[in-house]
C-alpha atoms as a PDB file:
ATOM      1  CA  UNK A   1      -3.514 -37.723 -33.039  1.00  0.00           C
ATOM      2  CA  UNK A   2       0.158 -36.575 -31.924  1.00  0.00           C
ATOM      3  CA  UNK A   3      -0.887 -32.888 -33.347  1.00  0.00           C
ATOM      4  CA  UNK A   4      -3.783 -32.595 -31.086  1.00  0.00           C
ATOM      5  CA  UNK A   5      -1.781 -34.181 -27.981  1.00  0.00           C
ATOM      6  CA  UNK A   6       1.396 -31.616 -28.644  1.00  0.00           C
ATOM      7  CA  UNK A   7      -1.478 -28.461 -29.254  1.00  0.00           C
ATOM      8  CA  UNK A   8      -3.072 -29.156 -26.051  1.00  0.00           C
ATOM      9  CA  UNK A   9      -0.242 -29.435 -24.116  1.00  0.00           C
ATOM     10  CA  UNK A  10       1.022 -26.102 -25.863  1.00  0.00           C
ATOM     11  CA  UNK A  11      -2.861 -24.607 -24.686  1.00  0.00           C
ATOM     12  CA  UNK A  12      -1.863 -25.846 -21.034  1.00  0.00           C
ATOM     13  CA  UNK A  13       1.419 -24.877 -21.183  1.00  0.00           C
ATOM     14  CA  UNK A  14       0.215 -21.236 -22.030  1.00  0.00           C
ATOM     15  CA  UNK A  15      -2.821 -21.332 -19.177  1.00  0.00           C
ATOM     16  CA  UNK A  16      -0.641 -22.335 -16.290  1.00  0.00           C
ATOM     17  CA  UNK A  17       2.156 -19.660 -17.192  1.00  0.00           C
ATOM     18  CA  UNK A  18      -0.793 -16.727 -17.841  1.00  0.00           C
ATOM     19  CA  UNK A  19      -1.936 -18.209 -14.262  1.00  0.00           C
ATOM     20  CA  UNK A  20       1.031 -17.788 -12.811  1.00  0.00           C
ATOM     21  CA  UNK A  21       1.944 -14.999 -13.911  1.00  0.00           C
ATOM     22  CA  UNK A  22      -1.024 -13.011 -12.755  1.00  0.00           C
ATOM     23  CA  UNK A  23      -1.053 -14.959  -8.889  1.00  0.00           C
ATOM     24  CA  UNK A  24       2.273 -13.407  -8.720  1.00  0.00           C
ATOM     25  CA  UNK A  25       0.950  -9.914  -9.565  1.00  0.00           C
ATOM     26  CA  UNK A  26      -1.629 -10.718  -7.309  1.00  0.00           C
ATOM     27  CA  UNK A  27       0.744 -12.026  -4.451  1.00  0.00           C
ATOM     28  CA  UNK A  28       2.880  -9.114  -4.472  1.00  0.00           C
ATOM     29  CA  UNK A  29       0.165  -6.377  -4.685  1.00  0.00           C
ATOM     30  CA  UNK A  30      -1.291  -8.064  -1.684  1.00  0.00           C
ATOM     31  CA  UNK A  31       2.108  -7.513   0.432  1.00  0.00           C
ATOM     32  CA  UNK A  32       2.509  -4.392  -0.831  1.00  0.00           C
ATOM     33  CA  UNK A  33      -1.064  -3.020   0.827  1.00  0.00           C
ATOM     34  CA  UNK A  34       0.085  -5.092   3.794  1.00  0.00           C
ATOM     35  CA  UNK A  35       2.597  -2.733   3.885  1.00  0.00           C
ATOM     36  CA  UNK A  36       0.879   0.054   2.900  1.00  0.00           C
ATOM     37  CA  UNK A  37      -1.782  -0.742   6.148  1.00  0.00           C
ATOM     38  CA  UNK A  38       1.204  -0.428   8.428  1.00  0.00           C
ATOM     39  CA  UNK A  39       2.723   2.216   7.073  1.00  0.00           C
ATOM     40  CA  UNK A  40      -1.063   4.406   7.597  1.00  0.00           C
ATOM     41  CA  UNK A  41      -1.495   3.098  11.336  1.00  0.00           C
ATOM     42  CA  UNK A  42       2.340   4.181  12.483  1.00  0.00           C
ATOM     43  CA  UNK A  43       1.075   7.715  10.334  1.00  0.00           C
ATOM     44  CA  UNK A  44      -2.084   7.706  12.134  1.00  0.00           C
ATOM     45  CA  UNK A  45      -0.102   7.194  15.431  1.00  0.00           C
ATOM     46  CA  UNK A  46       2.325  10.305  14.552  1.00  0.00           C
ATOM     47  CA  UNK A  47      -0.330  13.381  15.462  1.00  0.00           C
ATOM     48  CA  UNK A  48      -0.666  16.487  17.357  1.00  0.00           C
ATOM     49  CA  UNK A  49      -3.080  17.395  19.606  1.00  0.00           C
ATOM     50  CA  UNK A  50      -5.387  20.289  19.325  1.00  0.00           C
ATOM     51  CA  UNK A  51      -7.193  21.493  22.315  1.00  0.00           C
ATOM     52  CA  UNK A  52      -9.731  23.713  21.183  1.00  0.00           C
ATOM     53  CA  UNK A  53     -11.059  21.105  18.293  1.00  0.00           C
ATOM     54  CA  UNK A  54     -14.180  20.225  18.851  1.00  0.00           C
ATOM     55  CA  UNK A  55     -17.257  20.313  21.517  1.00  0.00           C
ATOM     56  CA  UNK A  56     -17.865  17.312  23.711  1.00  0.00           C
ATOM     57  CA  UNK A  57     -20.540  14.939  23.625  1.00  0.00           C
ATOM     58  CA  UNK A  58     -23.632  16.791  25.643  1.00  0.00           C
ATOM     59  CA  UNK A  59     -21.424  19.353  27.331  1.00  0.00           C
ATOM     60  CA  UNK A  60     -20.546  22.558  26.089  1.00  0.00           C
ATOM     61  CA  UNK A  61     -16.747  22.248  26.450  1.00  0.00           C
ATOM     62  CA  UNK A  62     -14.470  21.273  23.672  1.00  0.00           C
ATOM     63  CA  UNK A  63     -12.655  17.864  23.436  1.00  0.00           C
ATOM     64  CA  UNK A  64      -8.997  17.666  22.081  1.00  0.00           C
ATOM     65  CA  UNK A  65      -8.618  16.605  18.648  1.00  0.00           C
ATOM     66  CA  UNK A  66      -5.713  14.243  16.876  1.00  0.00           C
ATOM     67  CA  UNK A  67      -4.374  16.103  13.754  1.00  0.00           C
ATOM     68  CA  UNK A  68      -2.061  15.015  11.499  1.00  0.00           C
ATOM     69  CA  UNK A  69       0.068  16.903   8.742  1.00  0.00           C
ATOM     70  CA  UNK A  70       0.284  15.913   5.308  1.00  0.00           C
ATOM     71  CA  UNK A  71       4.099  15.939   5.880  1.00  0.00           C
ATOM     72  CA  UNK A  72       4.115  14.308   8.486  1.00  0.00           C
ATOM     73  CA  UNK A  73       2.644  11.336   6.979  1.00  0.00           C
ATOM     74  CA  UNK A  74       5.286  11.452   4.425  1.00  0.00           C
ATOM     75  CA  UNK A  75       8.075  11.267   7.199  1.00  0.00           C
ATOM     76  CA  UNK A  76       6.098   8.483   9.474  1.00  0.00           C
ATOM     77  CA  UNK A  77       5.874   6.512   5.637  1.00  0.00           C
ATOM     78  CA  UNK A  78       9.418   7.006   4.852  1.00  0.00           C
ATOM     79  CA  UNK A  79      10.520   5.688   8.675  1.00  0.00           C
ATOM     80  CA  UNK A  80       8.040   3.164   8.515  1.00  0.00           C
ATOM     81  CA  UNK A  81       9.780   1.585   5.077  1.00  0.00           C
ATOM     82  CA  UNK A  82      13.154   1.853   6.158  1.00  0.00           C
ATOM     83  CA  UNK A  83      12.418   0.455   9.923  1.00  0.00           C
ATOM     84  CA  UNK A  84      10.828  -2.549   8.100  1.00  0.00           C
ATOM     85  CA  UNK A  85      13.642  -3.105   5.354  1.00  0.00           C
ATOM     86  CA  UNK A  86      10.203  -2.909   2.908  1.00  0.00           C
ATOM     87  CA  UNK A  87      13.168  -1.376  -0.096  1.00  0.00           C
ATOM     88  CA  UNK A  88      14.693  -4.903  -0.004  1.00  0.00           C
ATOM     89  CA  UNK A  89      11.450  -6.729  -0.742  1.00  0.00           C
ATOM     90  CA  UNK A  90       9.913  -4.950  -3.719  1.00  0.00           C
ATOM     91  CA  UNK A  91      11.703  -3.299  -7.352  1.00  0.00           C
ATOM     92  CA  UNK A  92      11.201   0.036  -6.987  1.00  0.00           C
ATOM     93  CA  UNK A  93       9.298   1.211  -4.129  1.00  0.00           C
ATOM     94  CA  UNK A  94       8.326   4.425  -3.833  1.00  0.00           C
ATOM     95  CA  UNK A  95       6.043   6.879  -1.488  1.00  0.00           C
ATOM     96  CA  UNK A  96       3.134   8.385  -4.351  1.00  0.00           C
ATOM     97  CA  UNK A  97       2.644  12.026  -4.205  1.00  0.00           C
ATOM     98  CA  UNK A  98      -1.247  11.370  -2.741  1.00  0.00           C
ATOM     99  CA  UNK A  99       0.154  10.231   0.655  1.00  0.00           C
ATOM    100  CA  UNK A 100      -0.657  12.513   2.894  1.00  0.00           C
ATOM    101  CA  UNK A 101      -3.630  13.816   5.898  1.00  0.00           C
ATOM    102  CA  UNK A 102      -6.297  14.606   3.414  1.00  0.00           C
ATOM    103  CA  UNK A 103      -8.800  15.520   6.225  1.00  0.00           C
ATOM    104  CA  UNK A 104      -5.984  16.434   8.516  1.00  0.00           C
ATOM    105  CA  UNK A 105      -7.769  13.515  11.068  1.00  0.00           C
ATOM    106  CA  UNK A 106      -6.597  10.720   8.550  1.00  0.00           C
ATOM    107  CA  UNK A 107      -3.518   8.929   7.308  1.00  0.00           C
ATOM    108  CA  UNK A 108      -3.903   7.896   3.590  1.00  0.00           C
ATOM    109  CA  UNK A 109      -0.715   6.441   2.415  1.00  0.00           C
ATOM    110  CA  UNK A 110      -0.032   5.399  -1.377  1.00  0.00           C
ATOM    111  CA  UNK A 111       2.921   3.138  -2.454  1.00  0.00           C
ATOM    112  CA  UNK A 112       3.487   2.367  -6.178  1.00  0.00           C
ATOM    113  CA  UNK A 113       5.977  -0.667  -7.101  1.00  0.00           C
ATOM    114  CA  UNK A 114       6.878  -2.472 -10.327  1.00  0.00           C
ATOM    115  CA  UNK A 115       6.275  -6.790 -10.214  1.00  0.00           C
ATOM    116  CA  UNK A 116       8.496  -9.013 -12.828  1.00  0.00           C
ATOM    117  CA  UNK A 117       6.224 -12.055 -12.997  1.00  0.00           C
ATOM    118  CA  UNK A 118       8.117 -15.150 -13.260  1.00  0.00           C
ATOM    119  CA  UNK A 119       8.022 -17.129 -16.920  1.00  0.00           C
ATOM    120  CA  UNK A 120       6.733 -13.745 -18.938  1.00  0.00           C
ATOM    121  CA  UNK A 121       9.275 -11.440 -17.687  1.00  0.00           C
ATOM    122  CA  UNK A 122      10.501 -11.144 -21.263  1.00  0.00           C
ATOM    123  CA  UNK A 123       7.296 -10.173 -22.575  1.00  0.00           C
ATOM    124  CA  UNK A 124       7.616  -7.084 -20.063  1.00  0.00           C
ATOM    125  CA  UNK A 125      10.958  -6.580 -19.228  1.00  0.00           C
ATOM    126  CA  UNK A 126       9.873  -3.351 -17.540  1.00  0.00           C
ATOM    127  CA  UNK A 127       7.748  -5.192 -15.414  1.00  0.00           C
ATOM    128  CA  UNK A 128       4.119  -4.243 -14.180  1.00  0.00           C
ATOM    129  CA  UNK A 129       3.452  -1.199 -12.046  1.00  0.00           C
ATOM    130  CA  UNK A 130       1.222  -1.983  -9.013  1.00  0.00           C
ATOM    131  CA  UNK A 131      -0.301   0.725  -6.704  1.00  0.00           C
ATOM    132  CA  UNK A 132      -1.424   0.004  -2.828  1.00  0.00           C
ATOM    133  CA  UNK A 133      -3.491   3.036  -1.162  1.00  0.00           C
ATOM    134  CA  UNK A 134      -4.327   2.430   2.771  1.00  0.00           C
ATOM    135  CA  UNK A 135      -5.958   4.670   5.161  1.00  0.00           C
ATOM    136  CA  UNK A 136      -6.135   4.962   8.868  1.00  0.00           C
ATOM    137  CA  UNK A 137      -7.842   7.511  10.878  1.00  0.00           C
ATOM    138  CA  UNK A 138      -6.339   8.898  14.229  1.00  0.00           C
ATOM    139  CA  UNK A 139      -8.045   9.002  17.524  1.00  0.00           C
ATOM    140  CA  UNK A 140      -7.867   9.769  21.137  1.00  0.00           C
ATOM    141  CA  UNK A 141     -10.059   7.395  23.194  1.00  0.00           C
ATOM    142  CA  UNK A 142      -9.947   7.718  26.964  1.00  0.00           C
END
């Protein structure tokens, strides 16, 4: 009977670490697209205005037009994590090479970072790479 007791408690032992383990994954990817949400709006807040965009709705005239730059995303992302102290709250946190204006009207911003679950951290001393991709479109509204 005390073989059974001491291999189920092993089993549980074993579930409620795996458990944790992967809530904290989940936890931390879960701030890190909070993050990544901000980061987009203050890029999608960082345009230029072009005049001769588009045509207006009915009339014949054209209606200005947010754009954004690629680069400029990068720069509103970078400002955005050091204004926020964002560095400080995850292991290596970094702006991914997709961040950018894809459609030059929106902001898609991609941050990678690396979790070290509690408990396991052995088994992956490198820890596990998560990935956060947030977009937000810019526009003018009267």
């Amino acid at each position: 009977m005390a073989v059974l007791v001491i291999g189920y408690l092993l089993i549980s032992l074993l579930v409620v670490t795996v458990v944790l383990a992967v809530t904290s994954v989940y936890i931390d990817h879960r701030k890190l697209l909070s993050v990544a949400d901000g980061a987009a709006l203050a890029a999608a807040d960082d345009y230029s205005i072009d005049v001769g965009g588009g045509s207006a709705a009915g009339g014949g005239t054209t209606a200005p037009l947010p754009v954004l730059e690629g680069a400029g995303v990068e720069r509103s992302t970078a400002g955005y994590l050091a204004s926020t102290g964002a560095a400080a709250r995850f292991d290596q946190l970094s702006i991914d090479p997709a961040t950018g204006a894809p459609d030059g009207r929106t902001a898609r911003v991609v941050l990678s970072a690396v979790v070290h679950p509690p408990i396991v951290n052995f088994l992956v001393p490198d820890g596990i790479p998560i990935l956060a991709r947030a977009d937000a479109r810019a526009q003018l509204v009267r």
